[in-house]
Each structure stands twice: as C-alpha cells, then as structure tokens.
N, C-alpha and C. Protein backbone atom coordinates (compact mmCIF):
# COMPACT_ATOMS: atom_id res chain seq x y z
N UNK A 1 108.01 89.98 104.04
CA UNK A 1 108.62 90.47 102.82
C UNK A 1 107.87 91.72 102.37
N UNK A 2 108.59 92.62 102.04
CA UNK A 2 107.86 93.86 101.85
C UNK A 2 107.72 94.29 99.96
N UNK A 3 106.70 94.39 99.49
CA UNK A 3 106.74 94.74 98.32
C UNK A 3 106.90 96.28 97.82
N UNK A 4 107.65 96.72 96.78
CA UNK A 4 107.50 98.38 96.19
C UNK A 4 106.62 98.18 95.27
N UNK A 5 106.22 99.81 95.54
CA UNK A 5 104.85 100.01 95.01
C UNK A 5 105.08 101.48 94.55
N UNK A 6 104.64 101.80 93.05
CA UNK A 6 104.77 103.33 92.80
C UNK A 6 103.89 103.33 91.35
N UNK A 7 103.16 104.48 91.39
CA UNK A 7 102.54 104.99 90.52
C UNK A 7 102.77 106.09 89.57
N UNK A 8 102.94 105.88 87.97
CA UNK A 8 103.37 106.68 87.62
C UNK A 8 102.08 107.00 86.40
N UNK A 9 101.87 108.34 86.33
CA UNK A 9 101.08 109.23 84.76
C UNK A 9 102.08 109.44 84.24
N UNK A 10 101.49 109.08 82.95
CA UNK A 10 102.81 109.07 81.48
C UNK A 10 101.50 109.61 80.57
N UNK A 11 101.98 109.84 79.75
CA UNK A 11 101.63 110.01 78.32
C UNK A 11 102.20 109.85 76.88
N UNK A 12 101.50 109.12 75.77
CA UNK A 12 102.54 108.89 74.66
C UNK A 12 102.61 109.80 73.70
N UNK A 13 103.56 110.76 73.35
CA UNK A 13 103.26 111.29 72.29
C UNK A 13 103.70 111.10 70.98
N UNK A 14 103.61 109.95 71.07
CA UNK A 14 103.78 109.06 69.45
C UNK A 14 102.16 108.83 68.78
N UNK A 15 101.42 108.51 69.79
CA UNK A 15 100.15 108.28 69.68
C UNK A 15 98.87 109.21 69.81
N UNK A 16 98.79 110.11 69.30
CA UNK A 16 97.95 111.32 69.48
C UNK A 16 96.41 110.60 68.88
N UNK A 17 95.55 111.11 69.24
CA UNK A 17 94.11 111.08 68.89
C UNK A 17 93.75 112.09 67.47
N UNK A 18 92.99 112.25 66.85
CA UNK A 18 92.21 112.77 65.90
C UNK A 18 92.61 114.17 66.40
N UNK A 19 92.20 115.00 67.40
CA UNK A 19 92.52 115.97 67.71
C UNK A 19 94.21 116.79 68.43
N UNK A 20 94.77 115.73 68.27
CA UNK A 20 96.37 116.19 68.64
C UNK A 20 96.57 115.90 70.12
N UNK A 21 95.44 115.15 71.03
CA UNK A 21 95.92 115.12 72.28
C UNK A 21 96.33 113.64 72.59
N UNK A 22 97.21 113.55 73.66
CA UNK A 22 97.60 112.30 73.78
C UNK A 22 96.89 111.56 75.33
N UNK A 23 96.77 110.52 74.76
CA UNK A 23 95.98 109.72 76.56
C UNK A 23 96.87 109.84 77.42
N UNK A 24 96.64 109.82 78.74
CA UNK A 24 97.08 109.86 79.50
C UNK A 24 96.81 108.35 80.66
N UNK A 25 97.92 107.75 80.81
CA UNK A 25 98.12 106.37 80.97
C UNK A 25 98.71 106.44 82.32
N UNK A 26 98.31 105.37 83.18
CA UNK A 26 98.17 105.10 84.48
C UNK A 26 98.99 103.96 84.75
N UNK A 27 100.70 103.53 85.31
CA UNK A 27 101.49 103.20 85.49
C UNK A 27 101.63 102.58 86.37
N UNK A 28 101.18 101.23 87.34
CA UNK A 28 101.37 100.90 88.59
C UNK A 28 102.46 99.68 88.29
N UNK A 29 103.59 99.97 89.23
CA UNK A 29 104.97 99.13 89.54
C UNK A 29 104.69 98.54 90.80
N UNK A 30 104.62 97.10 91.17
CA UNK A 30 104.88 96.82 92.18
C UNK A 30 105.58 96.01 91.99
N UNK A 31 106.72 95.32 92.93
CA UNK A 31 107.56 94.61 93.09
C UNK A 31 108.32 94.08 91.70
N UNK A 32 108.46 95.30 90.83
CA UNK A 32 109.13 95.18 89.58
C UNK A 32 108.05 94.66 88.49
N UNK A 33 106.57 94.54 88.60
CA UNK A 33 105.53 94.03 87.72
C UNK A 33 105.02 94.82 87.62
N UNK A 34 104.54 95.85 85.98
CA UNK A 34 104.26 97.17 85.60
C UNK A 34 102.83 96.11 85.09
N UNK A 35 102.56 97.37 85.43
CA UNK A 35 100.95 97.01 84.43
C UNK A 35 100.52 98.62 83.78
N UNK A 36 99.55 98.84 83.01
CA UNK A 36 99.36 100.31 82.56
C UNK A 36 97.69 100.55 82.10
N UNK A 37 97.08 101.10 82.22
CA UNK A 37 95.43 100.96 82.05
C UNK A 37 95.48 102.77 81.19
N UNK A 38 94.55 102.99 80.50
CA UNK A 38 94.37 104.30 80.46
C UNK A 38 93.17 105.16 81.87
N UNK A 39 93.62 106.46 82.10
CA UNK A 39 92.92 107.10 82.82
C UNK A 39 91.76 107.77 82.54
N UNK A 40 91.50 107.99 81.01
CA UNK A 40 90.54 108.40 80.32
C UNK A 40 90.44 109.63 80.16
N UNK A 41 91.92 109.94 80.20
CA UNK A 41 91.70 111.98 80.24
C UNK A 41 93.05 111.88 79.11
N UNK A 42 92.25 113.13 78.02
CA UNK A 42 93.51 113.50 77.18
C UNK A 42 93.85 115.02 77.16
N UNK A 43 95.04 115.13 76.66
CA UNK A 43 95.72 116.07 77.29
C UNK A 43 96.88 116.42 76.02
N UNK A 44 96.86 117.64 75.78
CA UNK A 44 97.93 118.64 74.66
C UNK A 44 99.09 117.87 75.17
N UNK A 45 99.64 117.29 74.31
CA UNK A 45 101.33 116.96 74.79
C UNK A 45 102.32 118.42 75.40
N UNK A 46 101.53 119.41 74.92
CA UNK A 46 102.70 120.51 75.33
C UNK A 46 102.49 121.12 76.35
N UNK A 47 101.23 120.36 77.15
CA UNK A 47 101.05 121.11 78.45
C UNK A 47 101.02 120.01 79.71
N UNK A 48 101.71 119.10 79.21
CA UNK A 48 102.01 117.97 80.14
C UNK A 48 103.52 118.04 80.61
N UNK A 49 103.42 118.01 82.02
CA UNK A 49 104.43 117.44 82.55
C UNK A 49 105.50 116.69 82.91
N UNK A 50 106.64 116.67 82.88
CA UNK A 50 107.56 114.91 82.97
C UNK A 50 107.09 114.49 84.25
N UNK A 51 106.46 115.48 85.25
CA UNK A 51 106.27 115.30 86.91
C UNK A 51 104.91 114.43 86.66
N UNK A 52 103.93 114.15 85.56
CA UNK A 52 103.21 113.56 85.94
C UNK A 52 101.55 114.45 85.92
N UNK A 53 101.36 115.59 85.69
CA UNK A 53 100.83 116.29 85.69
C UNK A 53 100.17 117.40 84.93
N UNK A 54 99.33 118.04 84.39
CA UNK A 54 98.85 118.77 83.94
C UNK A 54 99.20 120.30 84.03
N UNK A 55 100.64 120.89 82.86
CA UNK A 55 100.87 122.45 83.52
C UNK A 55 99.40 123.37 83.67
N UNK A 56 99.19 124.09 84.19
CA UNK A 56 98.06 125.73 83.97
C UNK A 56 97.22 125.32 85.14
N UNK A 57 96.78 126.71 85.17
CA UNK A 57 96.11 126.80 85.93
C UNK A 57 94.53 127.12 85.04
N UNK A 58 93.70 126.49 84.38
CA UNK A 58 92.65 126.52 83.72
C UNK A 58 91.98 125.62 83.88
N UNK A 59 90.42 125.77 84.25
CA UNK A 59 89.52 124.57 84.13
C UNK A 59 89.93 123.17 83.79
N UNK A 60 90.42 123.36 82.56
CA UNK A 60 90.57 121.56 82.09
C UNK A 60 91.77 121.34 82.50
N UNK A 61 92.73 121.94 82.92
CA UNK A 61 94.14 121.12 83.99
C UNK A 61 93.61 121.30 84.83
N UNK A 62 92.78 121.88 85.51
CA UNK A 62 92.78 121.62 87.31
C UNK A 62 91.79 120.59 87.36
N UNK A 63 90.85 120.50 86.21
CA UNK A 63 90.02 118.90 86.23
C UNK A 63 90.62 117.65 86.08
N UNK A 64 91.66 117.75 85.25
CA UNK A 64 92.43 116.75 84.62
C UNK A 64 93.29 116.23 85.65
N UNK A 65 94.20 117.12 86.53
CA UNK A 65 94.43 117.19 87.65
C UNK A 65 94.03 116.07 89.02
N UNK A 66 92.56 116.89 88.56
CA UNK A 66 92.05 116.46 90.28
C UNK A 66 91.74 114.66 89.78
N UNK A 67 91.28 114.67 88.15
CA UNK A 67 91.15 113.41 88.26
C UNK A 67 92.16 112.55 88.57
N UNK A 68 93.64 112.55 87.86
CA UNK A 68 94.61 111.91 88.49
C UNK A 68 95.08 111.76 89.85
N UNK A 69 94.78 113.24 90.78
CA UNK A 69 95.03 113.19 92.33
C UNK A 69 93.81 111.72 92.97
N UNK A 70 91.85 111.92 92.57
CA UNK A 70 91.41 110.69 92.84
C UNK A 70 91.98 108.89 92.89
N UNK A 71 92.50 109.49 91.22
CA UNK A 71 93.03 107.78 90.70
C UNK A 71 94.35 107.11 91.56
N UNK A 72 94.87 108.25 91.81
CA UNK A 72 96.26 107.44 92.99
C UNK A 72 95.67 107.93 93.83
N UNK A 73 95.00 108.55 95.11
CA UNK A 73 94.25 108.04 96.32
C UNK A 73 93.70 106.74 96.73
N UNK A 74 92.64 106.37 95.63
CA UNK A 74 92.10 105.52 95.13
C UNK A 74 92.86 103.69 95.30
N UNK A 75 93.99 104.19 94.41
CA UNK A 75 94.81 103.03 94.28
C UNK A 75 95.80 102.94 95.37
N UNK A 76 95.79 104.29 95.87
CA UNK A 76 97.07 103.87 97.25
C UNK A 76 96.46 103.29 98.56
N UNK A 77 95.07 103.44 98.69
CA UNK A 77 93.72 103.42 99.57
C UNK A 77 94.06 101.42 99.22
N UNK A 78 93.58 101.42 98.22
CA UNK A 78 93.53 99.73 98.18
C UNK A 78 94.57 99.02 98.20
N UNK A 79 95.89 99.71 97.35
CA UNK A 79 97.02 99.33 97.84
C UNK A 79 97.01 98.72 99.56
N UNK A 80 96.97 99.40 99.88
CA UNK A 80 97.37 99.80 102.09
C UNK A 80 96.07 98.89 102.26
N UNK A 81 94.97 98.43 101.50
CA UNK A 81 94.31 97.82 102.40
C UNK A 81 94.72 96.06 102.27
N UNK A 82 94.74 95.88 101.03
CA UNK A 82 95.46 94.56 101.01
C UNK A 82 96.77 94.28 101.14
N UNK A 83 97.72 95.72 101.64
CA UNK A 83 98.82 94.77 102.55
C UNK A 83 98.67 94.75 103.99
N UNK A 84 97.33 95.51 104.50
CA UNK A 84 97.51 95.14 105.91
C UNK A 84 96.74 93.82 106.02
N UNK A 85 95.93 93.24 104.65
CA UNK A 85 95.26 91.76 104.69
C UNK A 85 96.09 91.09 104.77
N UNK A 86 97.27 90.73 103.43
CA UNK A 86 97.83 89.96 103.18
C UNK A 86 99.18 90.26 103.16
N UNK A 87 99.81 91.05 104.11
CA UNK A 87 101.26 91.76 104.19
C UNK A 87 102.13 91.59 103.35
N UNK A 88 102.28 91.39 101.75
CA UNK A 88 102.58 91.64 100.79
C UNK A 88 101.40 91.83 99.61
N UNK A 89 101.93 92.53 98.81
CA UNK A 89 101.01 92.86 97.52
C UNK A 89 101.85 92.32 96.20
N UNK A 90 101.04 91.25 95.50
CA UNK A 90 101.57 91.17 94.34
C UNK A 90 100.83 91.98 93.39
N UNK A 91 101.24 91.97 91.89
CA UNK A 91 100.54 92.51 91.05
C UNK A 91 98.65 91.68 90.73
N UNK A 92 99.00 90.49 90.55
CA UNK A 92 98.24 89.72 90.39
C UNK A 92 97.52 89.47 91.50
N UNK A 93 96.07 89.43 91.81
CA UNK A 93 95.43 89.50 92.94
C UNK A 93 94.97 88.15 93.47
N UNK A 94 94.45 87.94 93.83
CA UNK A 94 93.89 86.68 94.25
C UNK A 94 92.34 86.46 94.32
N UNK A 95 92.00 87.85 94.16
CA UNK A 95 91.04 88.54 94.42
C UNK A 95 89.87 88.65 92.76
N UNK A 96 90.86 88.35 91.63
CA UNK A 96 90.90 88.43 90.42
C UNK A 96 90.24 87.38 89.54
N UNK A 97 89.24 87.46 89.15
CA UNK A 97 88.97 85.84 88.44
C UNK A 97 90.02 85.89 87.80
N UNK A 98 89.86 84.60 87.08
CA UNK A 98 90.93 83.45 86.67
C UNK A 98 91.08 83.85 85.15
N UNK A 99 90.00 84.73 84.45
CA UNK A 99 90.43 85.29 83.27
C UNK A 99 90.75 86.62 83.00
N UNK A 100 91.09 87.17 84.38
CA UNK A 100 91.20 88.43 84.35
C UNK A 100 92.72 88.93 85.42
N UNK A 101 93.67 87.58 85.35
CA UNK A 101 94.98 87.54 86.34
C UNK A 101 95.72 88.51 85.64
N UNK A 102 95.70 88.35 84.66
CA UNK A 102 96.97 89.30 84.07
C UNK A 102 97.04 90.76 84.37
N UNK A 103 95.65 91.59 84.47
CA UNK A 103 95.27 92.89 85.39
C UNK A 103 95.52 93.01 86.22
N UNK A 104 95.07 91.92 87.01
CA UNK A 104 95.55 92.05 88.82
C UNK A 104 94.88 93.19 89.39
N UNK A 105 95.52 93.76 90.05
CA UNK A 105 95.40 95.30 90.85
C UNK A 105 94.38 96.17 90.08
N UNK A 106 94.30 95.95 89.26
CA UNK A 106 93.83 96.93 88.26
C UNK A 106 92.44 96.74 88.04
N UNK A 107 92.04 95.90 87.45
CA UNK A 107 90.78 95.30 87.39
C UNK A 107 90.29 95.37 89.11
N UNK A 108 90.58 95.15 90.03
CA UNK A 108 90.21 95.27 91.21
C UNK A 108 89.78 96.44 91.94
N UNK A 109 91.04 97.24 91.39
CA UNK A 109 90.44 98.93 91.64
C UNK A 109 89.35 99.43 90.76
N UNK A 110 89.28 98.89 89.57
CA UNK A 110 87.90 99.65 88.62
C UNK A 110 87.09 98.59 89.54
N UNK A 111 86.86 97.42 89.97
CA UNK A 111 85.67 96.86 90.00
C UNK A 111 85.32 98.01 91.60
N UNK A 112 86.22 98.43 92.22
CA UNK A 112 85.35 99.00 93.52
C UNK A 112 85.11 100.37 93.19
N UNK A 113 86.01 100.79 92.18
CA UNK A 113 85.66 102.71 91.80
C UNK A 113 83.72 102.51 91.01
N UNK A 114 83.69 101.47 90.48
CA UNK A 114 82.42 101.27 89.80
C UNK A 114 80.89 100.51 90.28
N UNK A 115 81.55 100.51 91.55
CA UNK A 115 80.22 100.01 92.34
C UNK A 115 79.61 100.88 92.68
C-alpha cells in the first residue's frame, strides 16, 4: 500500500507578531493526516509567496529560503528512509513515545535534526 506524502510552507496572515511579520509554518500531508509545526523563520506577509517561498533576492530571503530548502530535504530524507523500513508511512510513528503520538513524523524529524 503506498502512502502520499507532500509538504507544504504556509504562512498566516491573520496572525502577525509584534513586528508585522508572520511565522512561517511547516505543513506535512501524508495519507490525508496534516500535521503543522512552526519553522521558526518570520517573514513580511508581502514578500511571501503562494509557491511557498520567500520573494527577493536579499540576505534574509535567500536565508529564509535556504532554511526551508534544509527543512524539506531533511523531512523527505526521513520520509524515504522509513518507507524503505516499513513500506508505508503513517503520520504517527511507531518510533514516537506514547505521549508524543499525536506529532508523529514530526517530533521524529526534530529529535534527529537535534542530535
């Protein structure tokens, strides 16, 4: 059985920070189970993308950038490694303590980006 898998950067701009920028939020869909973490980068609502991305070409978009290009490497890297373990991927890991199921995937990828 094959699971879908897609990653999407969003941002809310209902929710701005003290300074007018909005977080930028990290979207993983698999097999119709969304989960959403923040990425820790904020960003002018008016120089964000619907594609997902940071417009300009200036220091803090091409940083902002590269950090989102890491964060889905990252997650597509572990993605591909636990379906060639367990040839489907749920959201929820197995991998996950028992108070931390509802993350799934997520919690799993910070625990190896942070080792």
């Amino acid at each position: 059985m094959k699971s879908t898998y897609r990653i999407l950067f969003l941002i809310r701009k209902r929710d701005l920070n003290k300074e007018g920028l909005a977080n930028v939020m990290v979207r993983i869909t698999i097999s119709g189970e969304q989960a959403e973490f923040s990425a820790k980068e904020f960003v002018k609502p008016e120089m964000w993308s619907p594609l997902g991305k940071v417009i300009g070409r200036t220091k803090e978009a091409q940083k902002i950038n590269d950090s989102l290009d890491k964060i889905k490497i990252a997650l597509d890297s572990h993605y591909k490694a636990i379906l060639e373990r367990e040839d489907y991927v749920h959201l929820i890991n197995y991998e996950t303590p028992i108070w931390a199921k509802r993350f799934g995937i997520i919690l799993y990828y910070l625990s190896m980006i942070l080792k």
